[in-house]
C-alpha atoms as a PDB file:
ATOM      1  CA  UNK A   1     -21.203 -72.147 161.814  1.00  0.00           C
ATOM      2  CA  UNK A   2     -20.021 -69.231 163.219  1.00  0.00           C
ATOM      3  CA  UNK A   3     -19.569 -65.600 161.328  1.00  0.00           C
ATOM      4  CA  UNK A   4     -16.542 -63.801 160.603  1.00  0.00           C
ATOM      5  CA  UNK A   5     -16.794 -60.712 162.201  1.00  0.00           C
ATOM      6  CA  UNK A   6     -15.158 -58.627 159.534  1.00  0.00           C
ATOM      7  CA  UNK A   7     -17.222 -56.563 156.640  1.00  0.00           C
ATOM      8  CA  UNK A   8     -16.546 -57.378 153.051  1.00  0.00           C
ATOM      9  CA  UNK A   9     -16.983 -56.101 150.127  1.00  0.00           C
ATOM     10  CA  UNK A  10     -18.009 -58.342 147.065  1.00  0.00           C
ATOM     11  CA  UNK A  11     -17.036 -56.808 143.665  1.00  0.00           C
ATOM     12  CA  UNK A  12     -19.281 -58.326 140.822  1.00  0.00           C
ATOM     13  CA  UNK A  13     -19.425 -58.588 137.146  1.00  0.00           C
ATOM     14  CA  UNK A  14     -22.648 -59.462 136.891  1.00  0.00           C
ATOM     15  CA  UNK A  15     -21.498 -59.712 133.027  1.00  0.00           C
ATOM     16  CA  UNK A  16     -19.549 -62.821 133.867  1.00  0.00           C
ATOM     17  CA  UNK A  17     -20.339 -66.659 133.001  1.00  0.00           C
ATOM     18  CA  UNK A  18     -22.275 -65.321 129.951  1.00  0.00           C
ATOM     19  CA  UNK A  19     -24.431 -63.371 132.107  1.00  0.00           C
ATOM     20  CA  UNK A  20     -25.397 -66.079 134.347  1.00  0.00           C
ATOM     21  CA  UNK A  21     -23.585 -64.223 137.441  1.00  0.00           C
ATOM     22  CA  UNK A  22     -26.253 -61.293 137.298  1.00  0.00           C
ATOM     23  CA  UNK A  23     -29.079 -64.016 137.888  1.00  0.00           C
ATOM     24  CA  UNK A  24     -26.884 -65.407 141.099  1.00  0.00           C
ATOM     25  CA  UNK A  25     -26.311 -61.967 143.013  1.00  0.00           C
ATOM     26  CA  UNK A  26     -29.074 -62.820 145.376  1.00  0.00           C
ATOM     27  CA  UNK A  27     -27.366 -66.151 146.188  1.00  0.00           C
ATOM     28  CA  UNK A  28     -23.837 -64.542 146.472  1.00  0.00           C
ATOM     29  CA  UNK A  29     -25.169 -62.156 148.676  1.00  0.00           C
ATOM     30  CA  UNK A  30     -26.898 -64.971 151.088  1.00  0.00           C
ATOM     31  CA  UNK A  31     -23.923 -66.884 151.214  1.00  0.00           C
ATOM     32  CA  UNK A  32     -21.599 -64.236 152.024  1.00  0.00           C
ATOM     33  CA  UNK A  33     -23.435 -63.192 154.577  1.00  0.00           C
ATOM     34  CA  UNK A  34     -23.712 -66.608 156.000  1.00  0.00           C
ATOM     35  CA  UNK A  35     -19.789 -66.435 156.710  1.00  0.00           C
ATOM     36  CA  UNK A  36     -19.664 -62.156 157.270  1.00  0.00           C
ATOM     37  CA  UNK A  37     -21.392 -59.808 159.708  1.00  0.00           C
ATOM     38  CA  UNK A  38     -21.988 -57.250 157.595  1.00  0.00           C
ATOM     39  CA  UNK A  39     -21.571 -57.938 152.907  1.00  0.00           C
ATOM     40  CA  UNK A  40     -20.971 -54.367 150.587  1.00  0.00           C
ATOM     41  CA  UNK A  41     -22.299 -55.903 147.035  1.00  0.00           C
ATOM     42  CA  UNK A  42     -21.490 -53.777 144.502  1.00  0.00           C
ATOM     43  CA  UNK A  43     -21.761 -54.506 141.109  1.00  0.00           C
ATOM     44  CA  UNK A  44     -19.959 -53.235 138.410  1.00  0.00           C
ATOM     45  CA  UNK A  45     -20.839 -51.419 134.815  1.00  0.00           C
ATOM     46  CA  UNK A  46     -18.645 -51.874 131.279  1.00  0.00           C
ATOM     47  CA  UNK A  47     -15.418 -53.330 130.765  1.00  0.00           C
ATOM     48  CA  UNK A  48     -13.059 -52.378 133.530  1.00  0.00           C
ATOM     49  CA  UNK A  49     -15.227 -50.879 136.018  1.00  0.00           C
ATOM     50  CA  UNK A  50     -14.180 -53.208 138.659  1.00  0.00           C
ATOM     51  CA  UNK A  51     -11.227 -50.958 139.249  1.00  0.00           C
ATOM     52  CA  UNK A  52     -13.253 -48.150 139.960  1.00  0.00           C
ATOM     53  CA  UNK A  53     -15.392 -49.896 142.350  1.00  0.00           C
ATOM     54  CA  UNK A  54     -12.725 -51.234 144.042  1.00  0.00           C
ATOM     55  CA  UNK A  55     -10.265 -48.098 144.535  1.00  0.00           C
ATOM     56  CA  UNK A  56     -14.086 -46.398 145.288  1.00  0.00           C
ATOM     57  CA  UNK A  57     -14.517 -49.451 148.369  1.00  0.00           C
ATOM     58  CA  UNK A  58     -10.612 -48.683 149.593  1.00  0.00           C
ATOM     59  CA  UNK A  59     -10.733 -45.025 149.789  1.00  0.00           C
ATOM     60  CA  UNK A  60     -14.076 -45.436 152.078  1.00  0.00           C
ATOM     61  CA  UNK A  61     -12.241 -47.669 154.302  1.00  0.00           C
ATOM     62  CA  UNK A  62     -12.648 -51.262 153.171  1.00  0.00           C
ATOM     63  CA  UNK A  63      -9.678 -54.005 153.321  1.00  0.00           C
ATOM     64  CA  UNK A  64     -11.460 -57.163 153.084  1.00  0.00           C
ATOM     65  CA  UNK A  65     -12.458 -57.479 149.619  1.00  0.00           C
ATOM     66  CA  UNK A  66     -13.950 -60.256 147.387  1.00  0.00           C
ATOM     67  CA  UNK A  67     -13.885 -60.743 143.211  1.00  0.00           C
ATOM     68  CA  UNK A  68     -16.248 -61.927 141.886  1.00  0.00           C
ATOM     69  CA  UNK A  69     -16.054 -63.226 138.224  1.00  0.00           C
ATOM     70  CA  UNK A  70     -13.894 -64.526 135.763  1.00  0.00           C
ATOM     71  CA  UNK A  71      -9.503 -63.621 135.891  1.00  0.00           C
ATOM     72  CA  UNK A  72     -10.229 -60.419 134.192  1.00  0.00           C
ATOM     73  CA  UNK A  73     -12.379 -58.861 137.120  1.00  0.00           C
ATOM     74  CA  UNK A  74      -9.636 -60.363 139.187  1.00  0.00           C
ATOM     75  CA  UNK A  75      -7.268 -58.392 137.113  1.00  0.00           C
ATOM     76  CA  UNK A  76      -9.308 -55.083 137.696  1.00  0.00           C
ATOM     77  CA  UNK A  77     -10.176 -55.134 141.017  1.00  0.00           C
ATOM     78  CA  UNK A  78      -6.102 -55.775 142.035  1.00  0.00           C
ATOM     79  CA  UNK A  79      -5.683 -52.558 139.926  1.00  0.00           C
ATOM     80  CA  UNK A  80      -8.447 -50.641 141.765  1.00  0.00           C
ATOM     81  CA  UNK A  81      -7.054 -51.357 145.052  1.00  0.00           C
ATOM     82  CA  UNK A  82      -3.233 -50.415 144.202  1.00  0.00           C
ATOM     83  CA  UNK A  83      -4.372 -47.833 141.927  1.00  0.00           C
ATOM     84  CA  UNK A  84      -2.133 -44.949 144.085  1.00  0.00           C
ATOM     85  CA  UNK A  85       0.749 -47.187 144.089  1.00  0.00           C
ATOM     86  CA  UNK A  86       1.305 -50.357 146.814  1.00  0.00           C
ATOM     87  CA  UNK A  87      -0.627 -49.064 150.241  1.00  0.00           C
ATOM     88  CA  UNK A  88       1.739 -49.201 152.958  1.00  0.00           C
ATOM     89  CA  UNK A  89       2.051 -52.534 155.368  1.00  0.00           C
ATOM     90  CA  UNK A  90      -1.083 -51.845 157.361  1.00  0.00           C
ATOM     91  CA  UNK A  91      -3.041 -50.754 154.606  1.00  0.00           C
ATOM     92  CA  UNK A  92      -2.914 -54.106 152.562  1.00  0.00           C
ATOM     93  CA  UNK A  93      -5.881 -55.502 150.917  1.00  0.00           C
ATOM     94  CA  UNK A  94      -7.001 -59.046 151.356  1.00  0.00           C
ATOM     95  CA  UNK A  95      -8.399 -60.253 148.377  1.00  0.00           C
ATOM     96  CA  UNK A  96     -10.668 -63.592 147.918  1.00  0.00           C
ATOM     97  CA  UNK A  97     -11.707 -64.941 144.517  1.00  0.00           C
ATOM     98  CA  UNK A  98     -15.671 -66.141 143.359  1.00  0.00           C
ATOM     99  CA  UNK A  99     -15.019 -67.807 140.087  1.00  0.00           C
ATOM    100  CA  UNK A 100     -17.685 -66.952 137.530  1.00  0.00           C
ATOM    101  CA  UNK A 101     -15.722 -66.346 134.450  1.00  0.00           C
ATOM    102  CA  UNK A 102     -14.207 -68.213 131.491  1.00  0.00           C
ATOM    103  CA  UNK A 103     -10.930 -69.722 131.966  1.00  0.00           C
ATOM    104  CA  UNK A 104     -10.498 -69.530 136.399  1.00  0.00           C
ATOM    105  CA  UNK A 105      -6.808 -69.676 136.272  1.00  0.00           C
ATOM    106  CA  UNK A 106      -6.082 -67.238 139.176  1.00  0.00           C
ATOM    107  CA  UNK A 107      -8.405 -69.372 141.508  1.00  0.00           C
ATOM    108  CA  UNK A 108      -6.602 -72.823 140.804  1.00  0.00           C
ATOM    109  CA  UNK A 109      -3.433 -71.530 142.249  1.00  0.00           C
ATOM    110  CA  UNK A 110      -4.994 -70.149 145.288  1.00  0.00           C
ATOM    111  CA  UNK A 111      -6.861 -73.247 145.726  1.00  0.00           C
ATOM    112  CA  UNK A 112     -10.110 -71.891 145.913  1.00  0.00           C
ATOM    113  CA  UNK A 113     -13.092 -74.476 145.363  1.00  0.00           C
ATOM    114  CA  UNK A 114     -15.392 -73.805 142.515  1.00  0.00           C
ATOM    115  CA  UNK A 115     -18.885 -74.225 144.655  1.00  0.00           C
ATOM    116  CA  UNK A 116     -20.258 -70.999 145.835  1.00  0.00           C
ATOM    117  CA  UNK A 117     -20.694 -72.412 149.088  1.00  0.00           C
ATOM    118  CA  UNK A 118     -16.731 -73.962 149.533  1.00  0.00           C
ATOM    119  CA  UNK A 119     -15.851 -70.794 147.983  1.00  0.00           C
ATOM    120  CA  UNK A 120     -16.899 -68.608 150.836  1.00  0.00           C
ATOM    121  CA  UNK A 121     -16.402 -70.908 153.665  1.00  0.00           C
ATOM    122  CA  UNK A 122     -12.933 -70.854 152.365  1.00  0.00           C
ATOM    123  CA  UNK A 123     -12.386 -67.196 151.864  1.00  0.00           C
ATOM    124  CA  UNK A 124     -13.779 -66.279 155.057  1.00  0.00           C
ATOM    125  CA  UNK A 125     -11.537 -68.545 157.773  1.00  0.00           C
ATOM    126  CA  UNK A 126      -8.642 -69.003 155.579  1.00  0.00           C
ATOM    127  CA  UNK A 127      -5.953 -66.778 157.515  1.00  0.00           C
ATOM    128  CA  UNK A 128      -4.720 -64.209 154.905  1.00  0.00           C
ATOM    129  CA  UNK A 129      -1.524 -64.572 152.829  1.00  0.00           C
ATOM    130  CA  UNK A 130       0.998 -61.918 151.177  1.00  0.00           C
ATOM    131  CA  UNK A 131       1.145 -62.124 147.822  1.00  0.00           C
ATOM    132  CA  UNK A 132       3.495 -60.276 145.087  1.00  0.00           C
ATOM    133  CA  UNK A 133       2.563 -58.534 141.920  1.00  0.00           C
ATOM    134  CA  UNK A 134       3.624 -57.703 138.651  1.00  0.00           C
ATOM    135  CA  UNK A 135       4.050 -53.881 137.741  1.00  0.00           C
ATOM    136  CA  UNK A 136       4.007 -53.481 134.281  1.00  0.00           C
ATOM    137  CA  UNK A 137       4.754 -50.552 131.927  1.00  0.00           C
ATOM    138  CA  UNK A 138       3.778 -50.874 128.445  1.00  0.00           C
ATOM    139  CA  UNK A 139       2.322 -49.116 125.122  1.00  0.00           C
ATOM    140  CA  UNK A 140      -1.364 -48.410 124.726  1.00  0.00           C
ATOM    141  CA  UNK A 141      -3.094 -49.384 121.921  1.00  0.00           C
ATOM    142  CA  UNK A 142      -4.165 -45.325 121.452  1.00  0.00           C
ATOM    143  CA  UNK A 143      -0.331 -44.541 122.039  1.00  0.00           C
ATOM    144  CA  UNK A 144       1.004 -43.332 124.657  1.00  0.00           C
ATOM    145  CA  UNK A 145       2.643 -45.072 127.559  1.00  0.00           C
ATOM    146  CA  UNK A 146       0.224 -46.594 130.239  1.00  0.00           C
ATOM    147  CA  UNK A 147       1.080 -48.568 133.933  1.00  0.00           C
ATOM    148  CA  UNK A 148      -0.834 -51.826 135.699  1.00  0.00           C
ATOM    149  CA  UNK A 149      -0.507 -54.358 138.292  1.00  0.00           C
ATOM    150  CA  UNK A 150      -0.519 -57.999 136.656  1.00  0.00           C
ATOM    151  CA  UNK A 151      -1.518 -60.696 139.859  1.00  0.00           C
ATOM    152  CA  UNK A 152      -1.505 -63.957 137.444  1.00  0.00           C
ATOM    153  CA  UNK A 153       0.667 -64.205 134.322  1.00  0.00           C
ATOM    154  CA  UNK A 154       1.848 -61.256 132.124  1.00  0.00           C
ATOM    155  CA  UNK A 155       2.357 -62.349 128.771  1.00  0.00           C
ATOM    156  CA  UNK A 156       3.307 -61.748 125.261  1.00  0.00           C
ATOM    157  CA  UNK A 157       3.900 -62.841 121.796  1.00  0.00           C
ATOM    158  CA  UNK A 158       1.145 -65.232 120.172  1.00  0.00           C
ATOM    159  CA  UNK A 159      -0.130 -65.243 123.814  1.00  0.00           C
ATOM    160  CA  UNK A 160      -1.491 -61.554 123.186  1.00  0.00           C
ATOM    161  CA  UNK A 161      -3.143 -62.315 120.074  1.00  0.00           C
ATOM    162  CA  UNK A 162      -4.679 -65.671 121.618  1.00  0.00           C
ATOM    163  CA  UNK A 163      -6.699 -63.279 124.351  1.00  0.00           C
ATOM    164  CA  UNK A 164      -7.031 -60.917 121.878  1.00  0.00           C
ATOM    165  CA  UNK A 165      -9.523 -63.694 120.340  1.00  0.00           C
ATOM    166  CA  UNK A 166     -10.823 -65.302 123.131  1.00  0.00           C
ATOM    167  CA  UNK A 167     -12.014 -62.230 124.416  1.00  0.00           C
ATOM    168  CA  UNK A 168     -13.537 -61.580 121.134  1.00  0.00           C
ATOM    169  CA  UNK A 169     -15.101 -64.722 120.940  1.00  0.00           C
ATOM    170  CA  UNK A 170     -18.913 -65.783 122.659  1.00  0.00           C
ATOM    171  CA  UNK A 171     -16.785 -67.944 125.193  1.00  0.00           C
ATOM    172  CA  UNK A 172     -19.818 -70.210 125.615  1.00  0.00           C
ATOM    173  CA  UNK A 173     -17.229 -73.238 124.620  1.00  0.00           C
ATOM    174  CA  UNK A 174     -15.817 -72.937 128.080  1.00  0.00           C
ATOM    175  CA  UNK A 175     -12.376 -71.909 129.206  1.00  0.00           C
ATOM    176  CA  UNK A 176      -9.848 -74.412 127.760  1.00  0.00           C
ATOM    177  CA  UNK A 177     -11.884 -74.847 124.279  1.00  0.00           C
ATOM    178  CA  UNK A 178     -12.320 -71.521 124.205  1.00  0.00           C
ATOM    179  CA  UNK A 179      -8.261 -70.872 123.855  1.00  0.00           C
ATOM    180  CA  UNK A 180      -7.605 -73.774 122.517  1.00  0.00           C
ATOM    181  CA  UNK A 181      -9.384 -72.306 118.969  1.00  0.00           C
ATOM    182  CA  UNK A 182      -8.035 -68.902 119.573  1.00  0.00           C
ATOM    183  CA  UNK A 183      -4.441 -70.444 119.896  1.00  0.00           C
ATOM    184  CA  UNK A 184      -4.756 -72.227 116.743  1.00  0.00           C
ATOM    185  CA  UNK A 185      -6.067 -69.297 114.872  1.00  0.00           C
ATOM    186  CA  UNK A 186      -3.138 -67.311 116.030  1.00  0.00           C
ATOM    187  CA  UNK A 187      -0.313 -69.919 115.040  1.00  0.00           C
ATOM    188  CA  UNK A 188      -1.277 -69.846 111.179  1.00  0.00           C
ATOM    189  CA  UNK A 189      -1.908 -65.588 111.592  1.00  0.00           C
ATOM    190  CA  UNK A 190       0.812 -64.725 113.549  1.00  0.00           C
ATOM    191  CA  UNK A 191       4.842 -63.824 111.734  1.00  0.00           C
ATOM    192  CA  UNK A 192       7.164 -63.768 114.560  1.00  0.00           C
ATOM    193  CA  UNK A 193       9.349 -61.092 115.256  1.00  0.00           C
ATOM    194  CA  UNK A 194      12.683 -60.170 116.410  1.00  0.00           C
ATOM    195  CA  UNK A 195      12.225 -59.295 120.072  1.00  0.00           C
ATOM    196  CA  UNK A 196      14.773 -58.735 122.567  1.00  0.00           C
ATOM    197  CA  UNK A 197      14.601 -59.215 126.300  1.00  0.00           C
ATOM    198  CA  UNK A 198      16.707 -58.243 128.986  1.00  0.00           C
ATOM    199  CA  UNK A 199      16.406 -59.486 132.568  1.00  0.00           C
ATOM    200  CA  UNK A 200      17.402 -59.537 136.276  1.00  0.00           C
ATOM    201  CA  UNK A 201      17.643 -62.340 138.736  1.00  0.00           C
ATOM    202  CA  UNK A 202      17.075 -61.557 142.513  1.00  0.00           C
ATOM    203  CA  UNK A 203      21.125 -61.787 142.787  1.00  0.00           C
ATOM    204  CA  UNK A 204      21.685 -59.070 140.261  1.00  0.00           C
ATOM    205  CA  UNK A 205      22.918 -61.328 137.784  1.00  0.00           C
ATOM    206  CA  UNK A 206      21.696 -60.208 134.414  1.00  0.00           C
ATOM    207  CA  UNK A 207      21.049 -62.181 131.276  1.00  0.00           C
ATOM    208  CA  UNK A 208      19.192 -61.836 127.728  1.00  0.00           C
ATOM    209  CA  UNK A 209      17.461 -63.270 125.092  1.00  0.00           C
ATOM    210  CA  UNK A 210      17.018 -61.969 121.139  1.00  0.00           C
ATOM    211  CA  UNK A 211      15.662 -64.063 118.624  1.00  0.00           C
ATOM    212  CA  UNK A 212      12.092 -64.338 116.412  1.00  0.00           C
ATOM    213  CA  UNK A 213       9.849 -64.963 119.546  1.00  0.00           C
ATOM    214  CA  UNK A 214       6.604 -66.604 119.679  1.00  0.00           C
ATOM    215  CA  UNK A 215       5.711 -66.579 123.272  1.00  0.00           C
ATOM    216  CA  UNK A 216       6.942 -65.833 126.672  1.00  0.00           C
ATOM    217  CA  UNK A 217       5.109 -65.811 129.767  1.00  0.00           C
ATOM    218  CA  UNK A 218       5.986 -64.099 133.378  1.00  0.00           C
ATOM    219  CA  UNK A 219       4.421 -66.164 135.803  1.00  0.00           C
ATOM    220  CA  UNK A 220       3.440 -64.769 139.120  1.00  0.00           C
ATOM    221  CA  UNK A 221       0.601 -67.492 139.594  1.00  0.00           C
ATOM    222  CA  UNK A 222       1.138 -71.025 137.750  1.00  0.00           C
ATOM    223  CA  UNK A 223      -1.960 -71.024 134.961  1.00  0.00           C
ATOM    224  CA  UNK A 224      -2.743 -68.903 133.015  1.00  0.00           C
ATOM    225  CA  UNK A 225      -4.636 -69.577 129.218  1.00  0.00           C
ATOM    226  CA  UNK A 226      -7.945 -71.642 130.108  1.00  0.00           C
ATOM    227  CA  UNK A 227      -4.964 -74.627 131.748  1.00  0.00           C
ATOM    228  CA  UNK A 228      -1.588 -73.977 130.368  1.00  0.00           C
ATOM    229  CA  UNK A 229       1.011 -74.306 133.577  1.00  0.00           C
ATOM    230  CA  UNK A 230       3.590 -72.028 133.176  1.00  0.00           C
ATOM    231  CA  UNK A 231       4.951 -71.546 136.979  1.00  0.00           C
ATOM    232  CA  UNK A 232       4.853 -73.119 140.087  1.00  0.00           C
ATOM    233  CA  UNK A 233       2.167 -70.676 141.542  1.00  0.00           C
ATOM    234  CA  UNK A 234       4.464 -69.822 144.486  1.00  0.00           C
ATOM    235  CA  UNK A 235       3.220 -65.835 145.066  1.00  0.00           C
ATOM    236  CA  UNK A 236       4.709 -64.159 147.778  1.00  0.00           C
ATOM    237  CA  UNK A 237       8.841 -65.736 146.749  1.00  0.00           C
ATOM    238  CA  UNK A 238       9.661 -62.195 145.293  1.00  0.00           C
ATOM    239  CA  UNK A 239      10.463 -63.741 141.905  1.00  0.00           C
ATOM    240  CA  UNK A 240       8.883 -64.859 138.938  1.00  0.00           C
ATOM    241  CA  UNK A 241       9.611 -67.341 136.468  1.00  0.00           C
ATOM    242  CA  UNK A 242       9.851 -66.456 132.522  1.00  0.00           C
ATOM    243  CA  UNK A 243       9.706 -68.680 129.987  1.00  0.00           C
ATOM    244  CA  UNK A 244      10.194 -67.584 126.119  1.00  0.00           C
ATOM    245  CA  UNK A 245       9.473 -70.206 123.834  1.00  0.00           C
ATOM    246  CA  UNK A 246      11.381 -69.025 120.156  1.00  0.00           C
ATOM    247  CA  UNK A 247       9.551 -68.900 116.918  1.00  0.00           C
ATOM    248  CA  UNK A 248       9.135 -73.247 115.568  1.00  0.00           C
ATOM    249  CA  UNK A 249       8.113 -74.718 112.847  1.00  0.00           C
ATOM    250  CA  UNK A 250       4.223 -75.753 112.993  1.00  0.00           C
ATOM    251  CA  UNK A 251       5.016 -79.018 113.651  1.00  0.00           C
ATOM    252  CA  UNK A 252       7.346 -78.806 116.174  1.00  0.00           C
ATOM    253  CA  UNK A 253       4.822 -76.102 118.055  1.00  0.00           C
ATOM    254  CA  UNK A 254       2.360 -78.393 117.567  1.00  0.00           C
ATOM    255  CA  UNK A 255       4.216 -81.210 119.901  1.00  0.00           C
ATOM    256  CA  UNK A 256       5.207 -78.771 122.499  1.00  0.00           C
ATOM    257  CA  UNK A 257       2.133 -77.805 123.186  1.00  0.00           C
ATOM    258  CA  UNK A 258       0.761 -80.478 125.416  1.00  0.00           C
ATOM    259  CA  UNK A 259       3.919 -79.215 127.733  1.00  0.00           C
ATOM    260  CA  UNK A 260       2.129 -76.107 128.265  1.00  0.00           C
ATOM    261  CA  UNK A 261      -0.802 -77.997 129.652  1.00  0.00           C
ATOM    262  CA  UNK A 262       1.279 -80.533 131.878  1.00  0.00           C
ATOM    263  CA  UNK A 263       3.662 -78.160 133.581  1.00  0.00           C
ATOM    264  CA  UNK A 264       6.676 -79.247 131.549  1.00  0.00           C
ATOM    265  CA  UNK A 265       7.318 -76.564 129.094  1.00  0.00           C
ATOM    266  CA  UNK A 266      11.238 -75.986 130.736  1.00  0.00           C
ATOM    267  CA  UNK A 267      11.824 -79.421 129.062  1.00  0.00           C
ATOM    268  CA  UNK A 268      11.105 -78.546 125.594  1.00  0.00           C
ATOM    269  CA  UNK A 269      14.676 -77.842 124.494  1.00  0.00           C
ATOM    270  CA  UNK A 270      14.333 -74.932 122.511  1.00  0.00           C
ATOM    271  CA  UNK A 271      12.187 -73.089 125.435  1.00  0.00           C
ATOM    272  CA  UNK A 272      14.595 -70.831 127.339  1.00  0.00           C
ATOM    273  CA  UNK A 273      13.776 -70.062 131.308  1.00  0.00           C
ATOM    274  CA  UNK A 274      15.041 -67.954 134.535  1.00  0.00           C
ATOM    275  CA  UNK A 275      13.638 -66.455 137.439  1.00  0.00           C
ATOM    276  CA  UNK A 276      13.986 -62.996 137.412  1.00  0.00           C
ATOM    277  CA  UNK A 277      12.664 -60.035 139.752  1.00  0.00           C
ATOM    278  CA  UNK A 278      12.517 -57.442 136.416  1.00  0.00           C
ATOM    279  CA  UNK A 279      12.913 -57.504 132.746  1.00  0.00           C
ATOM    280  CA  UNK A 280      12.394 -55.328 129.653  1.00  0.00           C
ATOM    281  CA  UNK A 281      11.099 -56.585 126.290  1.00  0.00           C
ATOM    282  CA  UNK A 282      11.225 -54.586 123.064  1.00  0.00           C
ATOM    283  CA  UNK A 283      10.489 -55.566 119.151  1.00  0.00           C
ATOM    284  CA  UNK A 284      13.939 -54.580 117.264  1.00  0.00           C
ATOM    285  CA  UNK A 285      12.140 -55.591 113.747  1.00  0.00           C
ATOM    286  CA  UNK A 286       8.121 -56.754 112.584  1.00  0.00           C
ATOM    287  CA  UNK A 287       5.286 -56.441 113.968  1.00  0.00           C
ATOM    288  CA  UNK A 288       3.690 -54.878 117.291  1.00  0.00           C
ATOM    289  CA  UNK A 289       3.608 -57.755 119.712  1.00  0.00           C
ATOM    290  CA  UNK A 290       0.450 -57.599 121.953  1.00  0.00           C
ATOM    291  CA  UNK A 291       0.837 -58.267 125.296  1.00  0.00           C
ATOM    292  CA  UNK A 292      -1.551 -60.124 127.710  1.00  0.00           C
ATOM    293  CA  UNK A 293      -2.443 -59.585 131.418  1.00  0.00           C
ATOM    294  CA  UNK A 294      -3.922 -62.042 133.532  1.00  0.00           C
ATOM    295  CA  UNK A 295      -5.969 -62.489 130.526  1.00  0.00           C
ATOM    296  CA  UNK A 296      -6.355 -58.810 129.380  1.00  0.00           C
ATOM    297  CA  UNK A 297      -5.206 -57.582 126.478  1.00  0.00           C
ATOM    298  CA  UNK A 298      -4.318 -53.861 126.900  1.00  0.00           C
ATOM    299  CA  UNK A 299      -1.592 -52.638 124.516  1.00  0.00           C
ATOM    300  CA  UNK A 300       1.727 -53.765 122.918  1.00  0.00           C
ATOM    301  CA  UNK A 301       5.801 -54.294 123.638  1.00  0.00           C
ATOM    302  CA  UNK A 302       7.957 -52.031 124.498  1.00  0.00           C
ATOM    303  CA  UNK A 303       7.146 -53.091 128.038  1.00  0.00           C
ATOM    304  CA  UNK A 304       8.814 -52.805 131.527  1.00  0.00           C
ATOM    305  CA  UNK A 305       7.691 -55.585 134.131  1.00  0.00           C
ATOM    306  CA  UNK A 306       9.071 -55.686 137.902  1.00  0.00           C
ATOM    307  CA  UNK A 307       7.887 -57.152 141.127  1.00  0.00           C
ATOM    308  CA  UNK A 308       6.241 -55.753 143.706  1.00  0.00           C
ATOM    309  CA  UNK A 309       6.751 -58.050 147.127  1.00  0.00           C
ATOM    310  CA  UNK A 310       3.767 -58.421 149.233  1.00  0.00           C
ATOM    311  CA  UNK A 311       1.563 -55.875 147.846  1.00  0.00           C
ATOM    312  CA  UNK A 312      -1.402 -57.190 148.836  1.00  0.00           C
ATOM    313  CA  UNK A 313      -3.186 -60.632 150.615  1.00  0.00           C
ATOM    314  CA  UNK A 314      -5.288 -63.405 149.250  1.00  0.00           C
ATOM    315  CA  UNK A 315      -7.390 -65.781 150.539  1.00  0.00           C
END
């Protein structure tokens, strides 16, 4: 099989799958370098250092970069390598995906196999495609107002509480059990509140929706929740679709739900949808409303989301 001539670097959290990913470095590294010439491991160290491995890779002079781990290193090396804002158009990234994590939602709209072995062969001769992002603008949980790049699905309502837990929890019930207890501990804990969001539709046409909100989701990539299909996964349209489902009763939540997991959540009739290119989402009475990205949970509403075309490529 012949080798891609290119050097990559391979991003690690060797914390991922429970661990289990530290044990596999030497086989990631022999596979990669099955497929590349030359393979940069690097591994990173506590919660969020992929970003500073990855902005660390960039400013020496990599562009061909590979995560490896579950959605959240995903979510930290894309905010590494547009740390400085979007690099120009011959300064993109390209940016393949090694699941080793919990819930793999990121990889199942690229299409990327779950073998180590598919994974790479993949990665490496796949030609490279743009893909947008999410720039979001929100409050930290210290206060204060803070700024990242969401690749996946930005979220917020229950949603935020559900990661909230799930990242809490051992995850060693997989990805879709794993949420699927966290989501039902958050629908009997969580009291909706009155939230209001504004939007705007790649024609300039504006529109809005107040109400006692219990979820809404901005999807970028179609999964996002250990399974729960919220978009069509199209990433480099310039738009994104949002979908705010109101506060329900338990049992009517309860029905909807399988909707979430079979892509037909616009047909629940109380669910309200558009594609937008920006919105803004504030809480005008109750409680702080965490908000989730691509799986992390970093602060709270009032947030500020727009997208940013082509700011990087995947593989």
């Amino acid at each position: 099989m012949g080798r891609d001539q290119d050097t990559v670097c391979a991003v690690v959290n060797p914390r991922s799958a429970a661990g289990k990913t530290e044990r596999r470095v030497p086989e990631i590294r022999a596979v990669l370098a099955a497929h590349f010439a030359q393979v940069d491991l690097r591994q990173t160290e506590g919660p969020g250092g992929g970003r500073d491995v990855a902005r660390r890779a960039y400013q020496e002079g990599h562009r061909r970069f590979v995560a490896v781990g579950g959605d959240g290193t995903v979510h930290d090396v894309v905010n590494g390598l547009l740390a400085d804002g979007v690099p120009v158009e011959g300064e993109r990234a390209s940016l393949g995906v090694i699941h080793a994590g919990t819930g793999g939602d990121f990889v199942k709209t690229l299409g990327t196999p779950t073998s180590l072995e598919a994974a790479v062969a993949r990665i490496a001769h796949t030609p490279p495609r743009p893909c947008d992002v999410i720039h979001c603008e929100f409050e930290e949980h210290q206060g204060g107002r803070a700024s990242r790049y969401c690749i996946n699905v930005l979220g917020f309502g229950i949603n935020g509480d559900v990661v909230r837990r799930a990242n809490l929890s051992t995850k060693r019930l997989g990805g879709r059990l794993t949420f699927a207890k966290a989501t039902v501990e958050a629908l009997f804990a969580y009291s909706a509140p009155e939230v209001r969001i504004r939007w705007t539709t790649a024609d300039g046409t504006t529109g809005a929706w107040q109400g006692q909100l219990a979820s809404a989701f901005v999807a970028n990539g179609g999964r996002c929740g250990g399974g729960m299909v919220v978009g069509p996964g199209v990433l480099d349209d310039g738009v994104v679709e949002l979908s705010v489902i109101p506060d329900l009763p338990v049992w009517r939540t309860i029905l909807a739900t399988p909707h979430l997991y079979d892509g037909r959540l616009g047909n629940v009739k109380e669910v309200s949808t558009a594609v937008v290119v920006e919105l803004d989402a504030v809480v005008l009475s109750g409680k702080s409303v965490l908000v989730d990205l691509d799986g992390e949970q970093p602060g709270s509403l009032p947030l500020k989301a727009s997208v940013v075309r082509k700011a990087l490529f995947v593989t």
